[in-house]
C-alpha atoms as a PDB file:
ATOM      1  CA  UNK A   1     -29.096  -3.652   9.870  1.00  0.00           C
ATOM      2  CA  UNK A   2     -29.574  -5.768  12.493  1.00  0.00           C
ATOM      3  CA  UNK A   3     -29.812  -3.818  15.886  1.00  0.00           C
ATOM      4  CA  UNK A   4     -33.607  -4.466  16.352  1.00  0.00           C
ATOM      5  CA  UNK A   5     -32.591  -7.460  17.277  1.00  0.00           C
ATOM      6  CA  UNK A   6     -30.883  -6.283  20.288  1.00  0.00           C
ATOM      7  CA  UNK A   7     -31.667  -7.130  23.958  1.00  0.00           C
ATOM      8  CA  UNK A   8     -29.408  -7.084  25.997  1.00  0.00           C
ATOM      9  CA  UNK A   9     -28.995  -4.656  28.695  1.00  0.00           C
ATOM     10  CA  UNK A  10     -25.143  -3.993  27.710  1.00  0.00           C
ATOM     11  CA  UNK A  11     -23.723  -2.573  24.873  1.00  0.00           C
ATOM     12  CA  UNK A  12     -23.179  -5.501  22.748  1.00  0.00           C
ATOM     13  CA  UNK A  13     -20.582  -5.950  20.110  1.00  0.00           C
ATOM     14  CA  UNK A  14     -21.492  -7.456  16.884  1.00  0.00           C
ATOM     15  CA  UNK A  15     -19.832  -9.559  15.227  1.00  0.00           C
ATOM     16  CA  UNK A  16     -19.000 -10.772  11.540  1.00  0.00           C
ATOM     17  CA  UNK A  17     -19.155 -14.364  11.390  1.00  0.00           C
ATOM     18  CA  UNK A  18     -17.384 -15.639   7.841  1.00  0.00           C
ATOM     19  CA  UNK A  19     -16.849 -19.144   6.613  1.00  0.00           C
ATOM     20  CA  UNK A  20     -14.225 -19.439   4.242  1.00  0.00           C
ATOM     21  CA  UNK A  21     -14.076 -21.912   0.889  1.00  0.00           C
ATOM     22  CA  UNK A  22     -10.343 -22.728   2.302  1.00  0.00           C
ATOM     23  CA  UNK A  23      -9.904 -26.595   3.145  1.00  0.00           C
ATOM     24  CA  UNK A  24      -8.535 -27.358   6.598  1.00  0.00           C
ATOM     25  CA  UNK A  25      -5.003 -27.875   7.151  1.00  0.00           C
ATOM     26  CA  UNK A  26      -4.016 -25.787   3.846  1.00  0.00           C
ATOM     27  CA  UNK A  27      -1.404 -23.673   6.179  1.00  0.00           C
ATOM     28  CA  UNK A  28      -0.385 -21.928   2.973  1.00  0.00           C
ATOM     29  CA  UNK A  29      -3.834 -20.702   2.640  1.00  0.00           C
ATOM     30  CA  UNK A  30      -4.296 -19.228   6.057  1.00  0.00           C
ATOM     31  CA  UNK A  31      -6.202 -15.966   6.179  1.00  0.00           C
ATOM     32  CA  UNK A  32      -5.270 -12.913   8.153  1.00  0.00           C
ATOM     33  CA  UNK A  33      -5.136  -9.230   8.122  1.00  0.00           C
ATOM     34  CA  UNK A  34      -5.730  -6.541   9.852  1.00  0.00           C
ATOM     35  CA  UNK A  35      -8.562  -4.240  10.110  1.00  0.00           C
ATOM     36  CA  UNK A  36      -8.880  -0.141  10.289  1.00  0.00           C
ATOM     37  CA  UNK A  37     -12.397   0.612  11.585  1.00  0.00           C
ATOM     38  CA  UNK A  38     -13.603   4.057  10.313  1.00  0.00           C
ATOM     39  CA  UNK A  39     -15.755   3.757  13.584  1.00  0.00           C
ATOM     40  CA  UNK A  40     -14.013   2.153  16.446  1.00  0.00           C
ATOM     41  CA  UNK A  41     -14.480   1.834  20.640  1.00  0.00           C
ATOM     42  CA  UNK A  42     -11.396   3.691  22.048  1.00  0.00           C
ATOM     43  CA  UNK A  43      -8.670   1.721  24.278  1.00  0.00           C
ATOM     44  CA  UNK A  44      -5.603   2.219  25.028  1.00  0.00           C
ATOM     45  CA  UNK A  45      -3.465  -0.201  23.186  1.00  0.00           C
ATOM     46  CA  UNK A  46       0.041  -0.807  24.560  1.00  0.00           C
ATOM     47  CA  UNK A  47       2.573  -1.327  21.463  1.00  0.00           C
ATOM     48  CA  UNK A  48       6.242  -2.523  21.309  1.00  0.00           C
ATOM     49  CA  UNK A  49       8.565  -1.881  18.803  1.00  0.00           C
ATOM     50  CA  UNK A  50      11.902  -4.010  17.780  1.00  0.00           C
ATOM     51  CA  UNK A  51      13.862  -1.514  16.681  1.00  0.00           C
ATOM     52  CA  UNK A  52      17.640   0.173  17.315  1.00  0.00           C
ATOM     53  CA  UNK A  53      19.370   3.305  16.332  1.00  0.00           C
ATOM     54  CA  UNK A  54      17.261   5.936  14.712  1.00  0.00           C
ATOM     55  CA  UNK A  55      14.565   4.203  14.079  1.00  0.00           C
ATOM     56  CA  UNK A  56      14.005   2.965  17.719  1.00  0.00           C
ATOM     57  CA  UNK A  57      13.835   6.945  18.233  1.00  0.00           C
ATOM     58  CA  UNK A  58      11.444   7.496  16.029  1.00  0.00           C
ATOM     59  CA  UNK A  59       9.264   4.580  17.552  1.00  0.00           C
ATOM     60  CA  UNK A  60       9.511   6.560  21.245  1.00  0.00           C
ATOM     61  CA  UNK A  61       9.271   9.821  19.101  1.00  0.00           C
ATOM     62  CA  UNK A  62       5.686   8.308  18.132  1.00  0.00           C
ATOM     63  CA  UNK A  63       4.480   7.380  21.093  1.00  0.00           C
ATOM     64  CA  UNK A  64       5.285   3.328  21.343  1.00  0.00           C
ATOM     65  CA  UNK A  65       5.264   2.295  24.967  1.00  0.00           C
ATOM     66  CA  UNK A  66       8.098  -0.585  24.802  1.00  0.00           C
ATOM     67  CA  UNK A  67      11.175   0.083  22.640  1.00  0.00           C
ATOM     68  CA  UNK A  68      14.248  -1.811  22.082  1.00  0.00           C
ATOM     69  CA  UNK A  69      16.670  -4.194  20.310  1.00  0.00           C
ATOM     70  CA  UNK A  70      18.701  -7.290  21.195  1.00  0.00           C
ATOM     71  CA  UNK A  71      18.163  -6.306  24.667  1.00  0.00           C
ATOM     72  CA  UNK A  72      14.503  -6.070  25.041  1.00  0.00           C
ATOM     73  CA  UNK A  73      14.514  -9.616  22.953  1.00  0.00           C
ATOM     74  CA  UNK A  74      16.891 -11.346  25.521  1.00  0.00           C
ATOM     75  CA  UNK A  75      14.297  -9.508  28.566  1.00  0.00           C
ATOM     76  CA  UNK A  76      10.991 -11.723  27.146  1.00  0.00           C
ATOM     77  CA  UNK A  77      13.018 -15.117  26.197  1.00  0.00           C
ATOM     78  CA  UNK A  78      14.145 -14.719  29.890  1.00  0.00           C
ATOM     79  CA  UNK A  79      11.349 -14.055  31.315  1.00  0.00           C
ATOM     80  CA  UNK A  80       8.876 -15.190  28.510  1.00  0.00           C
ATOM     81  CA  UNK A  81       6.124 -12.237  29.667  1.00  0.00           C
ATOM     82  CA  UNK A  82       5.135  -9.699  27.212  1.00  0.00           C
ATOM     83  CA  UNK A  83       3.467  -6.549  28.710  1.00  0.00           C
ATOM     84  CA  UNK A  84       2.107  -4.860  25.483  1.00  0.00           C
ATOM     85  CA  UNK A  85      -0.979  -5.598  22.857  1.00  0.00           C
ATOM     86  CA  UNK A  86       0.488  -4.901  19.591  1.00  0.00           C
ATOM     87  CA  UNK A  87       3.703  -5.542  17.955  1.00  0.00           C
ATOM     88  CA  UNK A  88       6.004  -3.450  15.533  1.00  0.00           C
ATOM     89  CA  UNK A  89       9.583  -4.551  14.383  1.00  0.00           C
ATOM     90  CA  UNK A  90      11.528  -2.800  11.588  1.00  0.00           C
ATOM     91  CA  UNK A  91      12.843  -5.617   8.482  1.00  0.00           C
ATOM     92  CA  UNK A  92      16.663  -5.605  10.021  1.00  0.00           C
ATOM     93  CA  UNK A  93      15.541  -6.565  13.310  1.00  0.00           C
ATOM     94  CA  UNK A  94      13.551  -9.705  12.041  1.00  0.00           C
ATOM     95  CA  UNK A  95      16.817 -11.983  12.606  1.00  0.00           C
ATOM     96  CA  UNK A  96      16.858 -11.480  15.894  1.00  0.00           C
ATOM     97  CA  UNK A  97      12.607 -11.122  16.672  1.00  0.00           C
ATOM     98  CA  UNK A  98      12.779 -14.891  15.599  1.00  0.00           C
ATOM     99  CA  UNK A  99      14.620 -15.983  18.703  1.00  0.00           C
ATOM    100  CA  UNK A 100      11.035 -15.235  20.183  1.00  0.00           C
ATOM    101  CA  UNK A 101       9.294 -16.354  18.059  1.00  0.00           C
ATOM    102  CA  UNK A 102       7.260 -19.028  19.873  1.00  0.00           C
ATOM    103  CA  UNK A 103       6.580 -16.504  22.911  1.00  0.00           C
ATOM    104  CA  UNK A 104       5.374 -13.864  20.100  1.00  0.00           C
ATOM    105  CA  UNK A 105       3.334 -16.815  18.654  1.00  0.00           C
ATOM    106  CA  UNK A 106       1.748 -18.054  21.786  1.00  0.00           C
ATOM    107  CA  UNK A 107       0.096 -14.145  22.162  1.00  0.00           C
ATOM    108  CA  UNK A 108      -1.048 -14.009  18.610  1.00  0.00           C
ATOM    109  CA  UNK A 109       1.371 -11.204  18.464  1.00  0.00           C
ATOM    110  CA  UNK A 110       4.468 -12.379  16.112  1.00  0.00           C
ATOM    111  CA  UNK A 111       5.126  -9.329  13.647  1.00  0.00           C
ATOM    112  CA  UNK A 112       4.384 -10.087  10.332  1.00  0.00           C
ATOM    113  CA  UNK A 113       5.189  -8.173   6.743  1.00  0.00           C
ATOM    114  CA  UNK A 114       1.406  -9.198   4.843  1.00  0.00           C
ATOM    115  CA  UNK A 115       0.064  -7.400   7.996  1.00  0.00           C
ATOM    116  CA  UNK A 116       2.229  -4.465   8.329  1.00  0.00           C
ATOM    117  CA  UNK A 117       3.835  -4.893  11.610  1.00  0.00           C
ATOM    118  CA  UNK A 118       7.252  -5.349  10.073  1.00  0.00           C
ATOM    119  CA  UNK A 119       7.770  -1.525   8.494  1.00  0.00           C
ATOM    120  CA  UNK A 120      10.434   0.918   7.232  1.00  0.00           C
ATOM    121  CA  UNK A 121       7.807   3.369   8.171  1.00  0.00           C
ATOM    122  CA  UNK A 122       8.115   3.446  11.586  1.00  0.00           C
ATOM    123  CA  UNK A 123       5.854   6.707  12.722  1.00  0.00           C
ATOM    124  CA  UNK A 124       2.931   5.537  10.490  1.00  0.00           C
ATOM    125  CA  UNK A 125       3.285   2.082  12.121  1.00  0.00           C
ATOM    126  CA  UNK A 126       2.988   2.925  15.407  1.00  0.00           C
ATOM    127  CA  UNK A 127       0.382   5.483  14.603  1.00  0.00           C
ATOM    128  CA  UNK A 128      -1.838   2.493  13.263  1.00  0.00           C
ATOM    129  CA  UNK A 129      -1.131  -0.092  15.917  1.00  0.00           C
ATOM    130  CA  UNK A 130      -2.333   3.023  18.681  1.00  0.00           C
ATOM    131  CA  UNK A 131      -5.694   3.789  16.547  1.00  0.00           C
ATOM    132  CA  UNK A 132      -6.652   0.496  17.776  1.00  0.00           C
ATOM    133  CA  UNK A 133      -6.719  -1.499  14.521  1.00  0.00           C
ATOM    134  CA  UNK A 134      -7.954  -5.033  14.484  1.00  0.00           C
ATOM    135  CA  UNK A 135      -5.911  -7.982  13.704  1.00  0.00           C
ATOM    136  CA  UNK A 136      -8.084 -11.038  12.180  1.00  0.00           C
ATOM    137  CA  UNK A 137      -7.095 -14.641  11.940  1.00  0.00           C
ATOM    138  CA  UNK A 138      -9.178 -17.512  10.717  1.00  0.00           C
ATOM    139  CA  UNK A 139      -9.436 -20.209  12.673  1.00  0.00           C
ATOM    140  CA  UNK A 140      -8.942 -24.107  12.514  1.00  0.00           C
ATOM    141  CA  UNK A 141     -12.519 -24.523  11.012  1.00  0.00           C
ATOM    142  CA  UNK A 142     -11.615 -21.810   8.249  1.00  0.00           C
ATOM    143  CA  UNK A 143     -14.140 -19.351   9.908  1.00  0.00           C
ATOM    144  CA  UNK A 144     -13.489 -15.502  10.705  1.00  0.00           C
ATOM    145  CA  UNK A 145     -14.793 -14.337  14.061  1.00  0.00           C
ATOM    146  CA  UNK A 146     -14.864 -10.129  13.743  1.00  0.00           C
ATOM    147  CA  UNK A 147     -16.003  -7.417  16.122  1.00  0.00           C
ATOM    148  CA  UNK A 148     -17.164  -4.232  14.239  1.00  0.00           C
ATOM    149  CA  UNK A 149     -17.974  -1.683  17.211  1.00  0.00           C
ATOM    150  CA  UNK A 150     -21.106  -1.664  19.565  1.00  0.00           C
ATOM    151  CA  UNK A 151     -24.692  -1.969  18.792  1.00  0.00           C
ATOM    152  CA  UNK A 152     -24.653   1.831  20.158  1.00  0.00           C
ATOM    153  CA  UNK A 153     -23.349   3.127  17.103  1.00  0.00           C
ATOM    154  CA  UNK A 154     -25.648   4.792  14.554  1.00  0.00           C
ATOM    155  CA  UNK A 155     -26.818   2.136  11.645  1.00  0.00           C
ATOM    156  CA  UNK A 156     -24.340   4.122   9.198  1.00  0.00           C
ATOM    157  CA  UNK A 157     -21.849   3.435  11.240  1.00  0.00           C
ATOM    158  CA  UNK A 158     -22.178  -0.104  11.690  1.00  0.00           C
ATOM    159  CA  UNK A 159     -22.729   0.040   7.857  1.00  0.00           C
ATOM    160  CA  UNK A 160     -19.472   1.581   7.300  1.00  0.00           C
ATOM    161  CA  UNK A 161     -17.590  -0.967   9.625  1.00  0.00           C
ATOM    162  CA  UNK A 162     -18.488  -3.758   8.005  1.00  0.00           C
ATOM    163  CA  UNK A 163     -18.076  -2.411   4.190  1.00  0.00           C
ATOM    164  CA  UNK A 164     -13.953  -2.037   5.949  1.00  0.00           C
ATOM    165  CA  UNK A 165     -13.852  -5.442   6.720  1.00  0.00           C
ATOM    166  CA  UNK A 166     -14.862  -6.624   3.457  1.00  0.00           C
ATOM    167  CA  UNK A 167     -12.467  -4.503   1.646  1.00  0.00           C
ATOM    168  CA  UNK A 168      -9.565  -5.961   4.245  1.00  0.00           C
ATOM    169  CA  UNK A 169     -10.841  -9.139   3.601  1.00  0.00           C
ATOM    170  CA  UNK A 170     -10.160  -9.499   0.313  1.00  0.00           C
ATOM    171  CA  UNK A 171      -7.147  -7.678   0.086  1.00  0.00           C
ATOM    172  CA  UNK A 172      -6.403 -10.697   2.879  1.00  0.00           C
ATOM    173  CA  UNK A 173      -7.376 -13.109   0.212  1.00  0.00           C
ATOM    174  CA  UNK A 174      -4.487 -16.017  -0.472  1.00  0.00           C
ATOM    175  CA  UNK A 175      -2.747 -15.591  -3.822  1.00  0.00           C
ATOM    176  CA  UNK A 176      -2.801 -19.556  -3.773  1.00  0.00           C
ATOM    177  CA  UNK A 177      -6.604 -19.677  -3.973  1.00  0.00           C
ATOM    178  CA  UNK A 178      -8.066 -20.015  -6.998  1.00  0.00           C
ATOM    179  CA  UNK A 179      -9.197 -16.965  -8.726  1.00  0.00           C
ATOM    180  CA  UNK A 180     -13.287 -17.299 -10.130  1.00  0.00           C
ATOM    181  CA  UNK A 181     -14.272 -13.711  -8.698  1.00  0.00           C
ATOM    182  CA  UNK A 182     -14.004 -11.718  -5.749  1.00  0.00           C
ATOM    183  CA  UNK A 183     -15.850 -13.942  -3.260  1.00  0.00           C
ATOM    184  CA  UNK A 184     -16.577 -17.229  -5.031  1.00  0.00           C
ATOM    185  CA  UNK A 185     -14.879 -19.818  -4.038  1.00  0.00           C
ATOM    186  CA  UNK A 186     -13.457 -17.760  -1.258  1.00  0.00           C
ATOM    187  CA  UNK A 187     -16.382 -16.518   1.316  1.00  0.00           C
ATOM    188  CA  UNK A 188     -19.068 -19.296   1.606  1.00  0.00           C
ATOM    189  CA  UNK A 189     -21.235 -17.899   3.937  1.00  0.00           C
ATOM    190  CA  UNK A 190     -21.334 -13.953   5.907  1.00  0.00           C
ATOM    191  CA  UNK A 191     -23.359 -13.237   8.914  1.00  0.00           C
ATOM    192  CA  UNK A 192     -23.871 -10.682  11.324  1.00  0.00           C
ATOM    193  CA  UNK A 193     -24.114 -11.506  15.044  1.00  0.00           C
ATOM    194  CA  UNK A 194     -24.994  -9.188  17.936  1.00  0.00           C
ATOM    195  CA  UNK A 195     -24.884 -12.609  20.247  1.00  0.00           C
ATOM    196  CA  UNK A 196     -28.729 -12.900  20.169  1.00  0.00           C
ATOM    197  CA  UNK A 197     -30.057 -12.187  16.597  1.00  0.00           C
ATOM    198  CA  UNK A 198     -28.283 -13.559  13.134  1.00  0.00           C
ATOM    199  CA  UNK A 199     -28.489 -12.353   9.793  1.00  0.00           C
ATOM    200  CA  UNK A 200     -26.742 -12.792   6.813  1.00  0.00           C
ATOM    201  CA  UNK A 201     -25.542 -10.707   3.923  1.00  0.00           C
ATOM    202  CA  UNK A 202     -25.315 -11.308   0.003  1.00  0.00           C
ATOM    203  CA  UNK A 203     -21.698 -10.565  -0.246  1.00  0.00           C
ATOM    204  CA  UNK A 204     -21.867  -9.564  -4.191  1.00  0.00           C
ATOM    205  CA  UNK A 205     -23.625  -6.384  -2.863  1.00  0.00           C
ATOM    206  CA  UNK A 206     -21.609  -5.054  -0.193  1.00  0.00           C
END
């Protein structure tokens, strides 16, 4: 794909690179998802959930690290420090997750429904959020910045990775946008970064 193109003496990450057909300051069209690898690097991700009752149970049950309701909410607006990398809260505690919003915001880390942090299903949430899945955001130049692994990994691998992104990209695709096909319109440009070598990739194949 494009690891002969490697040099560096680290393991370096590649990248997707994606320019979006989305004109700036369209917040309505904002793009953002988030990402399952089938081939990730392994971290430990540190996940809160806003939740009470039962539910809050089942969050400790599967394995959250942080876990509570009005309580834990009135902690980070004191304090305004948040101690975790991912972000779960169940629909009835949304009310109340608002009061922090701005702190949640500030983190990139504000739960959201079109990304499936705010759940019913509160085991497979936190499941998800401690496989390490990747949250993607485009930025204020309507361009996608995406890591897909390590150069390390075999080619199928890599080839694999980035055929997941492309299916979570367009299920990320605005409703507002206007339809022609899959990626007209929508994805202007794709490449492949490792930081040294470029390519780029006819999106009507993948």
């Amino acid at each position: 794909m494009f690891q002969g193109n490697a040099k560096a003496k680290f393991d370096e990450t590649p990248e997707a690179h994606v320019r979006l057909g989305i004109e700036k300051g369209r917040s309505e069209l904002i793009v953002r998802g988030t990402l399952a690898l089938p081939h990730s690097v392994k971290k430990d991700v540190r996940v809160a959930f806003f939740a009470e009752g039962s539910d809050a149970e089942d969050a400790k049950a599967a394995g959250a690290d942080v876990v509570g309701g009005l309580e834990l909410i009135e902690e980070i607006l004191k304090s305004g420090k948040i101690d975790f990398d991912r972000c779960l809260a169940t629909p009835k505690m949304m009310p109340r997750v608002y009061k922090i919003s701005r702190i949640l915001n500030n983190h990139g880390l504000m739960p959201n429904p079109k990304q499936g942090s705010v759940t019913k299903d509160v085991m497979k949430a936190v499941k998800d959020a401690k496989a390490g899945h990747t949250k993607f955001r485009m930025d204020k130049t309507s361009i996608l910045h995406v890591p897909l692994g390590k150069m390390s990994f075999p080619e199928d691998a890599l080839r694999e990775n980035v055929g997941a992104f492309m299916n979570a990209l367009l299920l990320a695709k605005p409703a507002g946008l206007k339809k022609t096909s899959k990626y007209a319109g929508y994805v202007n440009a794709f490449h492949l970064c490792n930081g040294k070598g470029l390519s780029s990739i006819n999106t009507v194949v993948i």
